[in-house]
N, C-alpha and C. Protein backbone atom coordinates (compact mmCIF):
# COMPACT_ATOMS: atom_id res chain seq x y z
N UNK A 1 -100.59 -64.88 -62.51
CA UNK A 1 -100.62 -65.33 -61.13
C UNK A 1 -99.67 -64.46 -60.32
N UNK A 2 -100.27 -63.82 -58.90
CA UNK A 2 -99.39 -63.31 -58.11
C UNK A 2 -98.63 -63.96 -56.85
N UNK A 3 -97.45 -63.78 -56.79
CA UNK A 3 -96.92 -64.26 -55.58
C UNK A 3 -96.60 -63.23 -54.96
N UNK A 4 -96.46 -63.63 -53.44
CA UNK A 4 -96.59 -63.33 -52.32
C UNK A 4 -95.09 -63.36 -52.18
N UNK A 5 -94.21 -62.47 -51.55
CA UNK A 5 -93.06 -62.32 -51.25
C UNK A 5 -92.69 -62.64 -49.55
N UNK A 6 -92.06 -63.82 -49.25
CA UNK A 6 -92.14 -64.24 -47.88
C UNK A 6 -89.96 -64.15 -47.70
N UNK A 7 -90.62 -64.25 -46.41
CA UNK A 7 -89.19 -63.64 -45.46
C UNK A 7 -88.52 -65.16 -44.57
N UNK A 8 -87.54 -65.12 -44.59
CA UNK A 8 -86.99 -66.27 -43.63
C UNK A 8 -85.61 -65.99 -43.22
N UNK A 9 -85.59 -65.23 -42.07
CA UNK A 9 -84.40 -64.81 -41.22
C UNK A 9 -83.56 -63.33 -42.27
N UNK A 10 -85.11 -62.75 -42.24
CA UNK A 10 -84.69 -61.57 -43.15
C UNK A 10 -84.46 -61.87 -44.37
N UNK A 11 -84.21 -63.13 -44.98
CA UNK A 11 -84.00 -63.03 -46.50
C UNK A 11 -85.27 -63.68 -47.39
N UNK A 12 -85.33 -62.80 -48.07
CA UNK A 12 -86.79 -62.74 -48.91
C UNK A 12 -86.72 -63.80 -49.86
N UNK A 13 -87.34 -64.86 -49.89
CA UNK A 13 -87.86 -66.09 -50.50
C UNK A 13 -88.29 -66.54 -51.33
N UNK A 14 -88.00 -67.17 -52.64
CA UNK A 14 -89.67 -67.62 -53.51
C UNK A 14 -90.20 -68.25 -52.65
N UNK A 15 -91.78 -68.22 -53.51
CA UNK A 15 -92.79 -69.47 -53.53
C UNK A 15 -92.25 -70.62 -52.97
N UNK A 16 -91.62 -71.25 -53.61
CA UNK A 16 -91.46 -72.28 -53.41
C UNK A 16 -90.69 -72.69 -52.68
N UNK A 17 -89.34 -71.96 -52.44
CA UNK A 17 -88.96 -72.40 -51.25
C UNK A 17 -89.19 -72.29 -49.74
N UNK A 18 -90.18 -71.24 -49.68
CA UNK A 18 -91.07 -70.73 -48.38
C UNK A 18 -91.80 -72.33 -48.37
N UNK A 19 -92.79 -73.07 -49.41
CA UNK A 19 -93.22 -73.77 -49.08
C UNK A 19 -92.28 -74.61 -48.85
N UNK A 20 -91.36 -75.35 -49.05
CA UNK A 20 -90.25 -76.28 -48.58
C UNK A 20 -89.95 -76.02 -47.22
N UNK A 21 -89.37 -74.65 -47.10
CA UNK A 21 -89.27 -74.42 -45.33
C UNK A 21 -90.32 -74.65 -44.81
N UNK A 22 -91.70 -74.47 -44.84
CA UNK A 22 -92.83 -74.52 -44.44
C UNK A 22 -92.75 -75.93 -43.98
N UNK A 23 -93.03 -76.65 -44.94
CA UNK A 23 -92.90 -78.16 -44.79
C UNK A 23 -91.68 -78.94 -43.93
N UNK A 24 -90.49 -78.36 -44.11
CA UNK A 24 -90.06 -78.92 -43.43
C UNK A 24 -89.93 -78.78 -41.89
N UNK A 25 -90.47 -77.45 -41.95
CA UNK A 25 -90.77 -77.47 -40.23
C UNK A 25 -91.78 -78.06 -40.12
N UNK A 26 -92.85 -78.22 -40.90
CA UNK A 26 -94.03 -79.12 -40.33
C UNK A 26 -93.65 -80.32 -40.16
N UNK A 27 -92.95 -81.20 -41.25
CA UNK A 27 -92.44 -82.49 -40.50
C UNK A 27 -91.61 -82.11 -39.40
N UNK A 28 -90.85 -81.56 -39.22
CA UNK A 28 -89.69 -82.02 -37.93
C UNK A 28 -90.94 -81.52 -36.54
N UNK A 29 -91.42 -80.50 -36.37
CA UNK A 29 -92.45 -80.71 -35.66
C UNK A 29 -93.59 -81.62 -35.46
N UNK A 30 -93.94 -81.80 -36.46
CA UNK A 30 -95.21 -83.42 -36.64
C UNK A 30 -95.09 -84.44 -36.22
N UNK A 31 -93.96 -84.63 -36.61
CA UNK A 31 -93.21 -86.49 -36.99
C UNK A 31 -93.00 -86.43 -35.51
N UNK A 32 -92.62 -85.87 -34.34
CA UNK A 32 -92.11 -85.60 -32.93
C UNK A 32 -92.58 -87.15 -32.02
N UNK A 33 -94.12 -86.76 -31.75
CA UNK A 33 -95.11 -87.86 -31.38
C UNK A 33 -95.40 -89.74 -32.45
N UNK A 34 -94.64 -89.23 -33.65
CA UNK A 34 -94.56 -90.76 -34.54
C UNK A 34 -93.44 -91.48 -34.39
N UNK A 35 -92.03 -90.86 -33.08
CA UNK A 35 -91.07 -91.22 -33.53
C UNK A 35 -91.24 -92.04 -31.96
N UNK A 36 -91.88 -91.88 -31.55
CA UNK A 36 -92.14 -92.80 -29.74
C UNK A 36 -91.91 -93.90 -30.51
N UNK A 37 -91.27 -94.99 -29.57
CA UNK A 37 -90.95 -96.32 -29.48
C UNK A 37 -93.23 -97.56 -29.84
N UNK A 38 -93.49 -98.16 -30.30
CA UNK A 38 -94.74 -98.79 -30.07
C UNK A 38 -94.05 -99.84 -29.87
N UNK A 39 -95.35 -100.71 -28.48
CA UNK A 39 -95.30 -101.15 -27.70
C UNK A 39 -95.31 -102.91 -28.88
N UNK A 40 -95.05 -103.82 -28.26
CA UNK A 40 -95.31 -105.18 -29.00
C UNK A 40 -96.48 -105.55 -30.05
N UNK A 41 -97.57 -105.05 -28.93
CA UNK A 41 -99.29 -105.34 -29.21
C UNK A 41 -99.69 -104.36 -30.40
N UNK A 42 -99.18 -103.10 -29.96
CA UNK A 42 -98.88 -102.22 -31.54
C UNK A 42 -98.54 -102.47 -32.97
N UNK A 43 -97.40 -103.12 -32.16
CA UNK A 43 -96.61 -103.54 -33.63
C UNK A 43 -97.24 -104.77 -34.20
N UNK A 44 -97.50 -105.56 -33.63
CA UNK A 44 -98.14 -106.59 -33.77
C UNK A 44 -99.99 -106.41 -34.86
N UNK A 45 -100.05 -105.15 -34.20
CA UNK A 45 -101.81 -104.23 -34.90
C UNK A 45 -101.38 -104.05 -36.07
N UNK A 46 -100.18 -103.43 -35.97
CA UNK A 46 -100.32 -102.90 -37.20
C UNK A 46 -99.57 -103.45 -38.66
N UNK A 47 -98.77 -104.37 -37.94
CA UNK A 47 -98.40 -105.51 -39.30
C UNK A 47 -99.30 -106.07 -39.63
N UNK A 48 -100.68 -106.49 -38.80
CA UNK A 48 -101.48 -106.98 -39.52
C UNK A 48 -101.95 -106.46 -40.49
N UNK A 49 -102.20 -105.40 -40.93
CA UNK A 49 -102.49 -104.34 -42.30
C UNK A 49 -101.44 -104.41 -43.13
N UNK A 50 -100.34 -105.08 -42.66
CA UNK A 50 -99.21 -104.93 -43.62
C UNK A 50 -98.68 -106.24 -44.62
N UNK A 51 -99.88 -106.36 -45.54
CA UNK A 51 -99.25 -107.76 -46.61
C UNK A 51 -97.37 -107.42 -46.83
N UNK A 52 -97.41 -108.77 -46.53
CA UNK A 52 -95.99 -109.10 -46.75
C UNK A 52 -94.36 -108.21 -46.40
N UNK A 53 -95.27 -108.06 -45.36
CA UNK A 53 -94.10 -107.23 -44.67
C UNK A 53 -93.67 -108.19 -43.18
N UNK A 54 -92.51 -108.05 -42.58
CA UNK A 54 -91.98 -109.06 -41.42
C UNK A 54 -91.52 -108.13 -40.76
N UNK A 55 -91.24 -108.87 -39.29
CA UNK A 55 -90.30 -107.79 -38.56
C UNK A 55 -89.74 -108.67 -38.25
N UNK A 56 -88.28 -108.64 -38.90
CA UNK A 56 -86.88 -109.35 -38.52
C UNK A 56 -85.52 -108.36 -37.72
N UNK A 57 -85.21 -109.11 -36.76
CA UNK A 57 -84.18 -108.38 -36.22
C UNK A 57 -84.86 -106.55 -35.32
N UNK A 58 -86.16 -106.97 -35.11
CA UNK A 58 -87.04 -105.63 -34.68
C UNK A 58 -86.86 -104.71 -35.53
N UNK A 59 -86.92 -104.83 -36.91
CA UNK A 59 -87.15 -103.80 -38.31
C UNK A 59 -88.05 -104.47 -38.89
N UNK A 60 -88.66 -103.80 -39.46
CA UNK A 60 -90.16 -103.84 -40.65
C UNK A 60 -89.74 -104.37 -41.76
N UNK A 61 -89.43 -105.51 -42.18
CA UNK A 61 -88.72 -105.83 -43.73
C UNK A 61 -89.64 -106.28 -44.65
N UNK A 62 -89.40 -105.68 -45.81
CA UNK A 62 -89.69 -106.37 -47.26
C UNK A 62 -89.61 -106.25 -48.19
N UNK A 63 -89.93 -107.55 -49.01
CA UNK A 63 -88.97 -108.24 -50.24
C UNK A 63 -89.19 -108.57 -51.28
N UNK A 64 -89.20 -107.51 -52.57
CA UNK A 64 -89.96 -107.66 -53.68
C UNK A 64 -89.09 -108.22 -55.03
N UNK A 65 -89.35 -109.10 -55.57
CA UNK A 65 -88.79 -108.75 -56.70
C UNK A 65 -89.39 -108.39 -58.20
N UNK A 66 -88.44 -107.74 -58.68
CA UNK A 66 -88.80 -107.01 -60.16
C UNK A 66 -88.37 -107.72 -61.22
N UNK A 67 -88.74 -107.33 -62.49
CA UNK A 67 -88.88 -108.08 -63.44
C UNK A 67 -86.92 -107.80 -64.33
N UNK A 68 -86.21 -107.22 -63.40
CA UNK A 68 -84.68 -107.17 -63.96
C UNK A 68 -84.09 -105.79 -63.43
N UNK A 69 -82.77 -105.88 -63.56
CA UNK A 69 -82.23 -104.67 -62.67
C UNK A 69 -82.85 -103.50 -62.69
N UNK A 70 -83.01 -102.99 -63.93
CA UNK A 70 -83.47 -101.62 -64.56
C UNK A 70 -85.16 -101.22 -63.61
N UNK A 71 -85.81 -101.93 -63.88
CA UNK A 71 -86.63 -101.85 -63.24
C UNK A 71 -86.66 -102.00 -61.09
N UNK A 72 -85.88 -102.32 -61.11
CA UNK A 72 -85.97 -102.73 -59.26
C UNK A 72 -84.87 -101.01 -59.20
N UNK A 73 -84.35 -100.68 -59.83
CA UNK A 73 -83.06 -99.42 -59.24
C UNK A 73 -84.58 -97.98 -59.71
N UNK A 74 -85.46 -98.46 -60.72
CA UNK A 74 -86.53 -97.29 -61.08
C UNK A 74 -87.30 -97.37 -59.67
N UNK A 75 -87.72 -98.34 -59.49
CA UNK A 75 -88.48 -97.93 -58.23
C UNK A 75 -87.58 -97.98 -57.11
N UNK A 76 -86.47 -98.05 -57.14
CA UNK A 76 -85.88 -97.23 -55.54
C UNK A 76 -86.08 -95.89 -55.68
N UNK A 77 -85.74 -95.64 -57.20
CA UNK A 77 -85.71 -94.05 -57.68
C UNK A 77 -87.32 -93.20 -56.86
N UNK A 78 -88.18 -93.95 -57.18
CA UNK A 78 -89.50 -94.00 -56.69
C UNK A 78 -89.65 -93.90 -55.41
N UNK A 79 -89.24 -93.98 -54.12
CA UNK A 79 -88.76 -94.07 -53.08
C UNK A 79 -87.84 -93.15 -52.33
N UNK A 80 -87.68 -92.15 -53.22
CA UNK A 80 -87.05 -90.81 -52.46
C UNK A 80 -87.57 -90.01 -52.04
N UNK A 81 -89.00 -89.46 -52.92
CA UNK A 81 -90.11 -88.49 -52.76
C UNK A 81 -90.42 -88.65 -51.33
N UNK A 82 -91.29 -90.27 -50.99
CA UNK A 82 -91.70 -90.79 -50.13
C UNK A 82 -90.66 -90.25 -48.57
N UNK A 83 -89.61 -90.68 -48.76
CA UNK A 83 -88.49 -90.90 -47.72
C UNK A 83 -88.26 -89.30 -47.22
N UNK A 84 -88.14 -88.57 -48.56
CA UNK A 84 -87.49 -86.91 -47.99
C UNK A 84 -88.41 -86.44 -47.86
N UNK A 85 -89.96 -86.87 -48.02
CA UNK A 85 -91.60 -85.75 -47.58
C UNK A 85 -91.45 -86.19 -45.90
N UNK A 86 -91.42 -87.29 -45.66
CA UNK A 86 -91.22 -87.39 -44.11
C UNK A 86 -90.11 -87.73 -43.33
N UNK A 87 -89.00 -87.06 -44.01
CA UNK A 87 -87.63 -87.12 -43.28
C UNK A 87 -87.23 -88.63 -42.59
N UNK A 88 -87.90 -90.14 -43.37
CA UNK A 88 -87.39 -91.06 -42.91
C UNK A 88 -86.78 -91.84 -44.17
N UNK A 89 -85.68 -92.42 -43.68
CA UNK A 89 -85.10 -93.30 -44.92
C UNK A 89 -84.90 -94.42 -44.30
N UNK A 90 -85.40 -95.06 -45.60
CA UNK A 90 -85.32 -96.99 -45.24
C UNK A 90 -83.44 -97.29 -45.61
N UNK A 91 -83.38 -98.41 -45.18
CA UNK A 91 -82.19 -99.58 -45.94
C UNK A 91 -82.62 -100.28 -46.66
N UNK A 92 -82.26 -99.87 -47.97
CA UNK A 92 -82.48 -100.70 -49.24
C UNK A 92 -81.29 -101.52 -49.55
N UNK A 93 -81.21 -103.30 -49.82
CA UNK A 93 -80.72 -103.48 -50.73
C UNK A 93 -81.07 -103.91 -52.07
N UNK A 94 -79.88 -104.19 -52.59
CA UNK A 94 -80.66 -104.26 -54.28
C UNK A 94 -79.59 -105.67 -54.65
N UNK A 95 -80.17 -106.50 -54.77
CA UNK A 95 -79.27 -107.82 -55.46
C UNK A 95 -80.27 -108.14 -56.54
N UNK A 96 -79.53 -107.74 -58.19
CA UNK A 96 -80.28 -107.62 -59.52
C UNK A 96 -81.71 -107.12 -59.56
N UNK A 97 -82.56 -108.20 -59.55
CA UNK A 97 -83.96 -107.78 -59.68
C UNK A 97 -84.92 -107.75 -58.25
N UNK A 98 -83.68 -108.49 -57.08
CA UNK A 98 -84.82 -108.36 -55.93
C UNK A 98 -84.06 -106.93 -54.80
N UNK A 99 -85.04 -106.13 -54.28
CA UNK A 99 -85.18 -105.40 -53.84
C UNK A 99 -85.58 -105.71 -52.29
N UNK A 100 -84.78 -105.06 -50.97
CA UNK A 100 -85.05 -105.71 -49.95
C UNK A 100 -85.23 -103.85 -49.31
N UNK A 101 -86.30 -104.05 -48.54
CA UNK A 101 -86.65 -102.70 -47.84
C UNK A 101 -86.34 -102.81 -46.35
N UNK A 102 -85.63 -102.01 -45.91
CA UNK A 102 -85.94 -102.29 -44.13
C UNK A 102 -85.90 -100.89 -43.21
N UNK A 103 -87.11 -101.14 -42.52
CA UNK A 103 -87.10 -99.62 -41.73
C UNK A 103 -87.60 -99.94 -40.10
N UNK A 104 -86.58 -98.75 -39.67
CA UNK A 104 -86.51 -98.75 -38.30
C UNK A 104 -86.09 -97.20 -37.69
N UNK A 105 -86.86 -96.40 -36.82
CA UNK A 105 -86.22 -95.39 -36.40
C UNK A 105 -84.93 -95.26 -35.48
N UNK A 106 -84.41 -95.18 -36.42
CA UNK A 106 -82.45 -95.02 -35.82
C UNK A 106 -82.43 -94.32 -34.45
N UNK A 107 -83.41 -93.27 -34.97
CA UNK A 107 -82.72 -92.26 -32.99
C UNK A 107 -83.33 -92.41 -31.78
N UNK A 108 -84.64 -93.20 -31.79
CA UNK A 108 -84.76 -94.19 -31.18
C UNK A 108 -84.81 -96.08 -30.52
N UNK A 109 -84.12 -96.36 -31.88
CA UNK A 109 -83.92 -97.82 -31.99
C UNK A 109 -84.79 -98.55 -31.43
N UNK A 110 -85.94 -98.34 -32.51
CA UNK A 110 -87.01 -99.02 -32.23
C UNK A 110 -88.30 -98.61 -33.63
N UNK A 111 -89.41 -99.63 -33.49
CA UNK A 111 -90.09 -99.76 -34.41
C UNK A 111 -91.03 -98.42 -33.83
N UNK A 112 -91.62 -97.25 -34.92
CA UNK A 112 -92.60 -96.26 -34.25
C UNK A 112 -93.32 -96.37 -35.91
N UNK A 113 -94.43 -95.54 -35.25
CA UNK A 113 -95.20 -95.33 -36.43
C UNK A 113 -95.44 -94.84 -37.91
N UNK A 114 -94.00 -93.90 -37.69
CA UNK A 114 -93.45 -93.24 -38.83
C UNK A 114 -92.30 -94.44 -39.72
N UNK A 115 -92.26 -95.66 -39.24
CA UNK A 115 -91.93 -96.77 -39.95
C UNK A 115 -92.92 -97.59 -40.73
N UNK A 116 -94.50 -97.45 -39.96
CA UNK A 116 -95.56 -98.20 -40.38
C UNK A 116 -96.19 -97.35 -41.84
N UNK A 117 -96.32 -96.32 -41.64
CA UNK A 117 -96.33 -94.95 -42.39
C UNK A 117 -96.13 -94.70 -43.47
N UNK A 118 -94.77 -95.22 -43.81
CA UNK A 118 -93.83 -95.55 -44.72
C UNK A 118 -94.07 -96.43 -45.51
N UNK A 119 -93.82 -97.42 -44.86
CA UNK A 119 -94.20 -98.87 -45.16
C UNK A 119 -95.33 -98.82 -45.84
N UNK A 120 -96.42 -98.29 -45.22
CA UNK A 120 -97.72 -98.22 -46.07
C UNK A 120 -97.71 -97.63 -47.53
N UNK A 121 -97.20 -96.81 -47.30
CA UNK A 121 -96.98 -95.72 -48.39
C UNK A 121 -96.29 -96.86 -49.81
N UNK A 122 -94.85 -97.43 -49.53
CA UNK A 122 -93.90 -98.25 -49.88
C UNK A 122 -95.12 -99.02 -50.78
N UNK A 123 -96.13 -99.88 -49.86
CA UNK A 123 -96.97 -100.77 -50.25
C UNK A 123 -97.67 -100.29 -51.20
N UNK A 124 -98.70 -98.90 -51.12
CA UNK A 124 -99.18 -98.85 -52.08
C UNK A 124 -98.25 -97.93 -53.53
N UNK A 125 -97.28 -97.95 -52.82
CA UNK A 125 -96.40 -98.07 -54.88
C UNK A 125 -96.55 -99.18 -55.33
N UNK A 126 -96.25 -100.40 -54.51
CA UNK A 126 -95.83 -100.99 -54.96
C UNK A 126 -97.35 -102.09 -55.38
N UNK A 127 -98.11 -101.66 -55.17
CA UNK A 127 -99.31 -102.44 -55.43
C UNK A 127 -100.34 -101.15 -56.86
N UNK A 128 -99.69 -100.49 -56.90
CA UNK A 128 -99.88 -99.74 -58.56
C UNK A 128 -98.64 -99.63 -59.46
N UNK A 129 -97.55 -100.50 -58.89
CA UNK A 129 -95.98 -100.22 -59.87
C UNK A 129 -96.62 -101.09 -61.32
N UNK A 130 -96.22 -100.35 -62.26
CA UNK A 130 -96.34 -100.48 -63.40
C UNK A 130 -94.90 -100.73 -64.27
N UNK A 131 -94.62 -101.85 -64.85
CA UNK A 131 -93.15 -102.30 -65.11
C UNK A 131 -92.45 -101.48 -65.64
N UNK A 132 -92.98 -100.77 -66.61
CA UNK A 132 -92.29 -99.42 -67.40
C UNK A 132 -91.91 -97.79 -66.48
N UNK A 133 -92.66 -98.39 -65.07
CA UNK A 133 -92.58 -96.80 -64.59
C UNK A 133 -91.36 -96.16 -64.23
N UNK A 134 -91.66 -94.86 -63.95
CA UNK A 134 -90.18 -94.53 -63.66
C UNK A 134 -90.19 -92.76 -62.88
N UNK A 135 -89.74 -92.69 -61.87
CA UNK A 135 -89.58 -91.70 -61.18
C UNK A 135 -88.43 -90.53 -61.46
N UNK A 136 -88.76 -89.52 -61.35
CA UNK A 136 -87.74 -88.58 -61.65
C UNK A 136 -87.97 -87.77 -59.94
N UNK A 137 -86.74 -86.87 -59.59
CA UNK A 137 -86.96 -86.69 -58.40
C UNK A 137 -86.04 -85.50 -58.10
């Protein structure tokens, strides 16, 4: 296999980290238009798609629990990929086996779509989590 030798402020790159820069300018450019404030009726749309999720305190919360510590700290582990592909991080806490998620865009203090996004994402781990699984990252 051949690679392609790429440049970034004159200094010549792997593969792979060209694609990382790549990406991460695509999120910080992308995400731009997901980070707008949505309106009530929005938020309101789009929790409806969202089993068991709330919005307390105007954050997106929810509250799973796992079958014992080991397992609820594996799938936070699970939850980094997610968080650093689109430059958003939730507030997790962790009391033993229950796991509490909460997301809100900080730099606008307010619920946007790149919270719903997430959330979705969050959901379907957590609706294929398998008790033994386990993330490396």
């Amino acid at each position: 296999m051949e690679f392609s030798s790429f440049f970034f402020n004159n200094i010549q790159l792997p593969p792979k980290i060209h694609h990382f820069i790549n990406s991460e300018l695509l999120v910080q450019e992308s995400d731009i238009h997901k980070r707008k404030p949505l309106s009530k009726a929005e938020i309101s749309q789009r929790l409806q798609k969202l089993s068991n999720w709330d919005i307390k305190d105007n954050q997106l919360s929810y509250t799973h629990k796992f079958k014992n510590f080991v397992e609820a700290i594996n799938f936070i582990n699970c939850l980094v990929t997610p968080a650093e592909t689109v430059n958003h991080h939730p507030e997790l806490a962790i009391s033993y086996n229950k796991v509490t998620i909460t997301l809100k865009t900080h730099d606008v203090s307010a619920l946007t779509a790149l919270d719903f996004e997430l959330a979705t994402t969050i959901s379907q781990l957590i609706n294929t989590w398998k008790s033994d699984q386990q993330c490396r990252f």
